[in-house]
N, C-alpha and C. Protein backbone atom coordinates (compact mmCIF):
# COMPACT_ATOMS: atom_id res chain seq x y z
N UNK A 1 -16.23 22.13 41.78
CA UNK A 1 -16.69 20.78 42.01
C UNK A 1 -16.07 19.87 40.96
N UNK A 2 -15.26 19.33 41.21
CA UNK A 2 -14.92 18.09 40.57
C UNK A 2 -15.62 16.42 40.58
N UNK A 3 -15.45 16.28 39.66
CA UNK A 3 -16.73 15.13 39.15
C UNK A 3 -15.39 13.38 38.67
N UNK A 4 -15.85 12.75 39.30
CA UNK A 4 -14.74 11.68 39.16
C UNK A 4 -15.94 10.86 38.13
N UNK A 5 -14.97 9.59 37.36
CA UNK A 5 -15.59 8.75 37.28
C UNK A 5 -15.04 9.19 35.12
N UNK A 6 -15.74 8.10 34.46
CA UNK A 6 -15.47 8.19 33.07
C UNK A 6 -16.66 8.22 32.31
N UNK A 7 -17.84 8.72 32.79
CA UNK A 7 -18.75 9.14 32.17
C UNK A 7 -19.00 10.28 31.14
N UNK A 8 -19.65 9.87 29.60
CA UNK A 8 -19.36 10.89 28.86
C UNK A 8 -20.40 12.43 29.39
N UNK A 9 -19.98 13.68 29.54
CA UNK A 9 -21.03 14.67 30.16
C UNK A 9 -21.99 14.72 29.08
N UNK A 10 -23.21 15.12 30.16
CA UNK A 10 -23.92 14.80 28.77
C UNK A 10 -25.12 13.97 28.55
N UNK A 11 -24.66 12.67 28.79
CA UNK A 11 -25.11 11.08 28.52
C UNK A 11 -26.04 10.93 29.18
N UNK A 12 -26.80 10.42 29.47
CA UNK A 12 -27.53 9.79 30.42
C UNK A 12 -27.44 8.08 30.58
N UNK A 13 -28.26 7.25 31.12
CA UNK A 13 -28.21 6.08 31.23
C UNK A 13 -28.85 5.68 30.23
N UNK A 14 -28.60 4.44 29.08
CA UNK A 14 -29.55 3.76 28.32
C UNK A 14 -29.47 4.89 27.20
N UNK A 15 -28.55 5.83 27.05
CA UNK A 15 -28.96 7.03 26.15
C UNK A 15 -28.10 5.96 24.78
N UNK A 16 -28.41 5.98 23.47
CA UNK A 16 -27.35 4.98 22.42
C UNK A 16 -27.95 5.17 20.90
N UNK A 17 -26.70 4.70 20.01
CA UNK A 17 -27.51 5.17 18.80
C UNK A 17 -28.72 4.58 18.30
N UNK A 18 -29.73 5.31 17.58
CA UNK A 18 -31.26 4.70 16.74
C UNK A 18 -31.09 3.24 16.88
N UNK A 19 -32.07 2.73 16.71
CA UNK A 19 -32.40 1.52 16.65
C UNK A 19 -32.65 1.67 14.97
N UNK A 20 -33.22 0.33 14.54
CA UNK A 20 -33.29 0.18 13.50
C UNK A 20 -34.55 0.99 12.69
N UNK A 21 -35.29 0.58 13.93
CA UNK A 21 -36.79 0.86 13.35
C UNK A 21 -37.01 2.45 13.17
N UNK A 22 -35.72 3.13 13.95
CA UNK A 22 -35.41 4.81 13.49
C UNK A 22 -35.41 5.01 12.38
N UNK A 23 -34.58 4.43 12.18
CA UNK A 23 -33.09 5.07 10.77
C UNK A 23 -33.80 3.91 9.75
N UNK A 24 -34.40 3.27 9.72
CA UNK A 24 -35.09 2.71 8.37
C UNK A 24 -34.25 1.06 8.70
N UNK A 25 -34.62 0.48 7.19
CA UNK A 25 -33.49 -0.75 7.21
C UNK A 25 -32.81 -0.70 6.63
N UNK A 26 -31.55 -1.59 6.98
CA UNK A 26 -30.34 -1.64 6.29
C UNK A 26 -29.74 -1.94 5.22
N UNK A 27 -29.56 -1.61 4.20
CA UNK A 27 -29.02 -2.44 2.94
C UNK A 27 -29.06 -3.53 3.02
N UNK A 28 -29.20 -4.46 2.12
CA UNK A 28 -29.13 -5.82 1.65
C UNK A 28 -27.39 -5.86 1.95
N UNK A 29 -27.00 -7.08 2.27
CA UNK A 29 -25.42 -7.55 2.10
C UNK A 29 -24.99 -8.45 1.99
N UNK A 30 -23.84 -9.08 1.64
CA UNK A 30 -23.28 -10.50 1.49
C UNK A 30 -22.15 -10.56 2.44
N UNK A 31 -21.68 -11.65 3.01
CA UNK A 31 -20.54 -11.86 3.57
C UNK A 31 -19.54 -12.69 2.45
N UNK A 32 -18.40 -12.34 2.19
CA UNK A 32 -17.60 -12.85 1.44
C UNK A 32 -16.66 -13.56 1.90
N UNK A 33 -15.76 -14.73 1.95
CA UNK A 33 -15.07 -15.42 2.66
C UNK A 33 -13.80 -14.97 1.62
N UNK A 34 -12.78 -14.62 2.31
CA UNK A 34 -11.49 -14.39 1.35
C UNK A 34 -10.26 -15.62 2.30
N UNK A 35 -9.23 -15.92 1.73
CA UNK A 35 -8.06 -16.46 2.13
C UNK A 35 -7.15 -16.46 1.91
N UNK A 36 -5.82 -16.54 2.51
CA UNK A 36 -4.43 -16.31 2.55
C UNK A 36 -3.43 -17.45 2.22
N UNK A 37 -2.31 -17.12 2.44
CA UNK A 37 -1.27 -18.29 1.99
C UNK A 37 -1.04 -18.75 3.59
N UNK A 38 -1.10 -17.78 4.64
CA UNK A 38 -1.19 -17.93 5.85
C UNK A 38 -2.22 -18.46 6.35
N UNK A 39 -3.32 -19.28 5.64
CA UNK A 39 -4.54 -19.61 5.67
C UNK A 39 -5.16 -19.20 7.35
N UNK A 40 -5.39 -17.80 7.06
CA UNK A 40 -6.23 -17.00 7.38
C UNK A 40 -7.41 -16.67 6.99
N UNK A 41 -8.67 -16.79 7.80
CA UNK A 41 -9.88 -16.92 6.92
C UNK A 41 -10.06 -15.67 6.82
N UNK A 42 -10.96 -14.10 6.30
CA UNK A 42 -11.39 -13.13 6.65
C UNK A 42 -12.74 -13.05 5.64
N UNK A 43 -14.09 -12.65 6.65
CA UNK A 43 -15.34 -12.74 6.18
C UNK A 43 -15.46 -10.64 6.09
N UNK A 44 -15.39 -10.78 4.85
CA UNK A 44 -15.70 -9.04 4.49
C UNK A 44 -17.44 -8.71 4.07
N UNK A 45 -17.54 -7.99 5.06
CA UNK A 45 -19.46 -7.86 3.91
C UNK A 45 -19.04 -6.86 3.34
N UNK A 46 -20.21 -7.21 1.94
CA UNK A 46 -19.89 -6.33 1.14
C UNK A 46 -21.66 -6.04 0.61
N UNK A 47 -21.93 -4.59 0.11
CA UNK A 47 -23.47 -4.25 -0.38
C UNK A 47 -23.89 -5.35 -1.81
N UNK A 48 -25.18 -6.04 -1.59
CA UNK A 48 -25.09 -7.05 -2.42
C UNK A 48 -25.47 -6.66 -4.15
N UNK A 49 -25.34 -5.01 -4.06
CA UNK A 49 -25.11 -4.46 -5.52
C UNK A 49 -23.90 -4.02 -5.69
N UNK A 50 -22.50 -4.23 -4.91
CA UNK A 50 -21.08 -4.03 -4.50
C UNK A 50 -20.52 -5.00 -5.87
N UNK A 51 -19.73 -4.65 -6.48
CA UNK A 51 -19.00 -5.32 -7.00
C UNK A 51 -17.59 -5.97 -6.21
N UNK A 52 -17.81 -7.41 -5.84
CA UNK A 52 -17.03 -7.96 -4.84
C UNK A 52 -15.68 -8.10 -5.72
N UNK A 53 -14.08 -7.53 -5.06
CA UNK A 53 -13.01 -7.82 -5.82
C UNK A 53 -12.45 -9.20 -5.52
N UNK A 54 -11.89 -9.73 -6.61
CA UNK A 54 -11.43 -11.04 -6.70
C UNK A 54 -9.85 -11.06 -5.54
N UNK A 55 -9.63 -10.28 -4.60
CA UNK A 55 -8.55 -10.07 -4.04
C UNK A 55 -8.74 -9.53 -3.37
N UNK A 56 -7.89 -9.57 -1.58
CA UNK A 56 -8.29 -8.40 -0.53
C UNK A 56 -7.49 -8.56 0.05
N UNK A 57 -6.63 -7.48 0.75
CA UNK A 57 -5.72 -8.06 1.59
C UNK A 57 -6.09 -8.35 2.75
N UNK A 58 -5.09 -9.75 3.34
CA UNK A 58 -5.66 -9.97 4.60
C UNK A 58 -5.35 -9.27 5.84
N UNK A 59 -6.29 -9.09 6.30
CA UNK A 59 -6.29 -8.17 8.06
C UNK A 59 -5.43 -8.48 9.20
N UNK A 60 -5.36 -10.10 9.07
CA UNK A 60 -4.48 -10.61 10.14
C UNK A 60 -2.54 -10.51 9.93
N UNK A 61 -2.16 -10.68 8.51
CA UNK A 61 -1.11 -10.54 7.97
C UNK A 61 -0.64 -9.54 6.64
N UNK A 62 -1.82 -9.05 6.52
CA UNK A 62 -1.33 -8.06 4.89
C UNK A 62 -0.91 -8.67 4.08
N UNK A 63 -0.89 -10.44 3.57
CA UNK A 63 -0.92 -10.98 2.50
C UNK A 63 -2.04 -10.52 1.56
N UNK A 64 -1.74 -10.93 0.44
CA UNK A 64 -3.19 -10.81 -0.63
C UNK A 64 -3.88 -11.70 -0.45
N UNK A 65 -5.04 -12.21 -0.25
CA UNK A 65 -6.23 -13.17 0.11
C UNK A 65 -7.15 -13.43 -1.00
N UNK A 66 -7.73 -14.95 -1.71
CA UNK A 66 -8.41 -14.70 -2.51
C UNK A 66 -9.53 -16.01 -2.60
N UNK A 67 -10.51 -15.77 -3.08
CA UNK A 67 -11.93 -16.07 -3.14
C UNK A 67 -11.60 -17.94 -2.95
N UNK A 68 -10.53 -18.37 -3.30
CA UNK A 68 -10.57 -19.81 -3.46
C UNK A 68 -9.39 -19.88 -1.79
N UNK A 69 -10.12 -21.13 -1.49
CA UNK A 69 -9.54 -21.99 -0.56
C UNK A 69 -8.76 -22.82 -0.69
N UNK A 70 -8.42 -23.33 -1.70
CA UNK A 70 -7.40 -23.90 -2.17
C UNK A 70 -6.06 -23.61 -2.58
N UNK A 71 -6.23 -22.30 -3.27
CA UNK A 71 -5.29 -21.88 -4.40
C UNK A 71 -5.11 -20.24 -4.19
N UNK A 72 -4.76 -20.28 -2.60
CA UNK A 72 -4.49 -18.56 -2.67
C UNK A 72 -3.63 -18.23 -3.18
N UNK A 73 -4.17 -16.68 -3.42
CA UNK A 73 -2.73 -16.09 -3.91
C UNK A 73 -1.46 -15.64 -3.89
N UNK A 74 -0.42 -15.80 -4.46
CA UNK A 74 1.02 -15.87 -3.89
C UNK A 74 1.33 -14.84 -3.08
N UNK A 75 2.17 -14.52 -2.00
CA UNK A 75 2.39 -13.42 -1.58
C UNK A 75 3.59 -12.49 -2.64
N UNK A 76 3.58 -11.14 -2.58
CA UNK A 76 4.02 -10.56 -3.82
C UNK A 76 5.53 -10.79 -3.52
N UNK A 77 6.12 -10.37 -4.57
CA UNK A 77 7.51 -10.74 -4.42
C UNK A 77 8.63 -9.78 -4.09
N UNK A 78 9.21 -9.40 -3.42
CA UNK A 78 9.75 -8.21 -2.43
C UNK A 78 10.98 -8.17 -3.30
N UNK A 79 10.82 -6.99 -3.89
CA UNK A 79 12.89 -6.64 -4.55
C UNK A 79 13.59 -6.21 -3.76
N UNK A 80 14.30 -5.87 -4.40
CA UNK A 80 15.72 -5.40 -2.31
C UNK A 80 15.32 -3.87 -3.58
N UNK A 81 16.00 -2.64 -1.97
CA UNK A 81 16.11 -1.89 -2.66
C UNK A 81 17.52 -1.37 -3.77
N UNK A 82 17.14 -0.45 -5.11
CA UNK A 82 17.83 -0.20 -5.67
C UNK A 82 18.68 1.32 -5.62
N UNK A 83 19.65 1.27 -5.97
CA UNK A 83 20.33 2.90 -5.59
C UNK A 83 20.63 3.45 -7.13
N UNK A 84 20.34 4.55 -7.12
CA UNK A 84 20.41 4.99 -8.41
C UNK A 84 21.08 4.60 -9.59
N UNK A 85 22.29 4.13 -8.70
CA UNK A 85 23.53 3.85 -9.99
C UNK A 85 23.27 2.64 -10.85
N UNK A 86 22.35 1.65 -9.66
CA UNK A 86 21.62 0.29 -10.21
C UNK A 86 20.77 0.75 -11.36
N UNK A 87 19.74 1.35 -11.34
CA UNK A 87 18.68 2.10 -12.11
C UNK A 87 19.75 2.62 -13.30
N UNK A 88 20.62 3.63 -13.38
CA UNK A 88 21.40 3.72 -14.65
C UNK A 88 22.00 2.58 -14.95
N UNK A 89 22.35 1.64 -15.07
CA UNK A 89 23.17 0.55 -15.41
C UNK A 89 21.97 -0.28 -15.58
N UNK A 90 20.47 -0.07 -15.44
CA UNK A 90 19.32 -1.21 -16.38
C UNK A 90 19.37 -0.55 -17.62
N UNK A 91 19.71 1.30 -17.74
CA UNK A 91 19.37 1.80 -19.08
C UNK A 91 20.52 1.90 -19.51
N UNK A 92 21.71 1.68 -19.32
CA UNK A 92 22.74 1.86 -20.25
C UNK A 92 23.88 0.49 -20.20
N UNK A 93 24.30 0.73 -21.14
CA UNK A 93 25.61 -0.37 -20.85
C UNK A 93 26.63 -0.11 -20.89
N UNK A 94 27.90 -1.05 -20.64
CA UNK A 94 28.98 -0.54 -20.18
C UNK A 94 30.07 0.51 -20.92
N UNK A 95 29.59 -0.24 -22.14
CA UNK A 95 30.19 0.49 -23.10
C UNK A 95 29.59 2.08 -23.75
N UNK A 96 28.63 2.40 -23.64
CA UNK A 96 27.84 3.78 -23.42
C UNK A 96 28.40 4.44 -22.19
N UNK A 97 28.22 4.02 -21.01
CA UNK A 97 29.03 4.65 -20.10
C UNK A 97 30.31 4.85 -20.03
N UNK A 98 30.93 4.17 -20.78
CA UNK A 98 32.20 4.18 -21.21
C UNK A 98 32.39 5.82 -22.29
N UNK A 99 31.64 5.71 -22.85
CA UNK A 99 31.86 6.79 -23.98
C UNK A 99 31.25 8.31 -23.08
N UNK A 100 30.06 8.24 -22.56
CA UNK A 100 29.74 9.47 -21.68
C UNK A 100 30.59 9.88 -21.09
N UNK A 101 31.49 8.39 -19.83
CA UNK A 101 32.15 9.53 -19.17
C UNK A 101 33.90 10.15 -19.67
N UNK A 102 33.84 9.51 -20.88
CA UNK A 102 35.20 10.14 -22.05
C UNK A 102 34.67 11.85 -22.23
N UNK A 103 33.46 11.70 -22.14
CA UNK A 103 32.82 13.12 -22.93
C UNK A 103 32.83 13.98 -22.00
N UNK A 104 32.38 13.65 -20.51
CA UNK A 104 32.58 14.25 -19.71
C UNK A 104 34.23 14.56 -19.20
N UNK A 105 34.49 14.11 -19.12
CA UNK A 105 36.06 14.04 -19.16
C UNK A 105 36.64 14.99 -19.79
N UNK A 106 36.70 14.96 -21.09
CA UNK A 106 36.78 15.76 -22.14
C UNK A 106 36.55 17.68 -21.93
N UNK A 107 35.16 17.31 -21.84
CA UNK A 107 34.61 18.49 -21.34
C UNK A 107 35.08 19.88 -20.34
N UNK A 108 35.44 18.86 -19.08
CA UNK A 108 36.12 19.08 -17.95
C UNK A 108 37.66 19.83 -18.00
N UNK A 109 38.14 18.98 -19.69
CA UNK A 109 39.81 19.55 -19.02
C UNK A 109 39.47 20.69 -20.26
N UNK A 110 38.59 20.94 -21.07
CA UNK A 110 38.57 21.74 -21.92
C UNK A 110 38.18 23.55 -21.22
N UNK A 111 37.65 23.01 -20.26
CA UNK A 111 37.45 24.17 -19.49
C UNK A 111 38.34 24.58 -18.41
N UNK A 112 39.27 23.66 -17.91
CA UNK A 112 40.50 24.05 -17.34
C UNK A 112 41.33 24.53 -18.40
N UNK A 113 41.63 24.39 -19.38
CA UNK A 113 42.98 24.89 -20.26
C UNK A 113 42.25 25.85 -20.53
N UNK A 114 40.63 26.75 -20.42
CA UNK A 114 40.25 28.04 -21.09
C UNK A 114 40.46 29.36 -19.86
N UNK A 115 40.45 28.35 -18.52
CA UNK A 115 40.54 28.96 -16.96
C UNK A 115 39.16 29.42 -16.91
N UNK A 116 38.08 29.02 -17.25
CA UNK A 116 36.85 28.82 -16.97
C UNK A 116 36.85 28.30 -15.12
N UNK A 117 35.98 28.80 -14.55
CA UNK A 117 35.88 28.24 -13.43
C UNK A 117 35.01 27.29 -13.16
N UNK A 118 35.08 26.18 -12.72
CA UNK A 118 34.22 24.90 -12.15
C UNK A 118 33.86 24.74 -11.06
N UNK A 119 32.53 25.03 -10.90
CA UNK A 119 32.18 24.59 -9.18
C UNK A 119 31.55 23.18 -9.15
């Protein structure tokens, strides 16, 4: 017997979670108003013994959002990405690299004239 339809098995009619007067009452809460540079409003509750953060990102855009309406906060500032060789050349300079790769160099033919093998 096959059974059509999208009913959960099971369920009955009117069947749903506790009511209040079940499960006790609910925490105390606050609604917090946060805002964007996209001036996007977003109302977060939060437990009113919650320590509310001065920052949230927003839901509608993933900017950072913050407590003032006036004066949100900047959106962060995006670096391009870097490739390793960028990253060595913040810690060294030209002239250091200059001398390493003498050493390496060096190194290299010292082990060809011994017939050392190099992989």
């Amino acid at each position: 017997m096959a059974g059509g339809g999208n009913a959960i098995r099971g369920s009955r009619v009117g069947a749903g979670p506790m009511g209040e007067a079940e499960r006790g009452e609910a925490a105390p809460r606050q609604a917090v108003t946060y805002f964007c540079t996209n001036e996007h409003r977003s109302v977060i509750t939060f437990s009113v013994e919650a320590n509310v953060p001065d920052s949230w990102d927003c839901p509608k855009c993933g900017l950072p959002a913050g407590l003032d309406s006036e004066n949100a906060p900047p959106p962060p500032k995006i670096e391009p990405y870097k490739t390793h060789l960028a990253y060595v050349k913040e810690r060294r300079s030209d002239k250091e690299a200059e001398v390493i790769l003498d050493e390496a160099i060096q190194l290299l033919r010292s082990r060809r004239k011994s017939g050392e093998i190099i992989f």
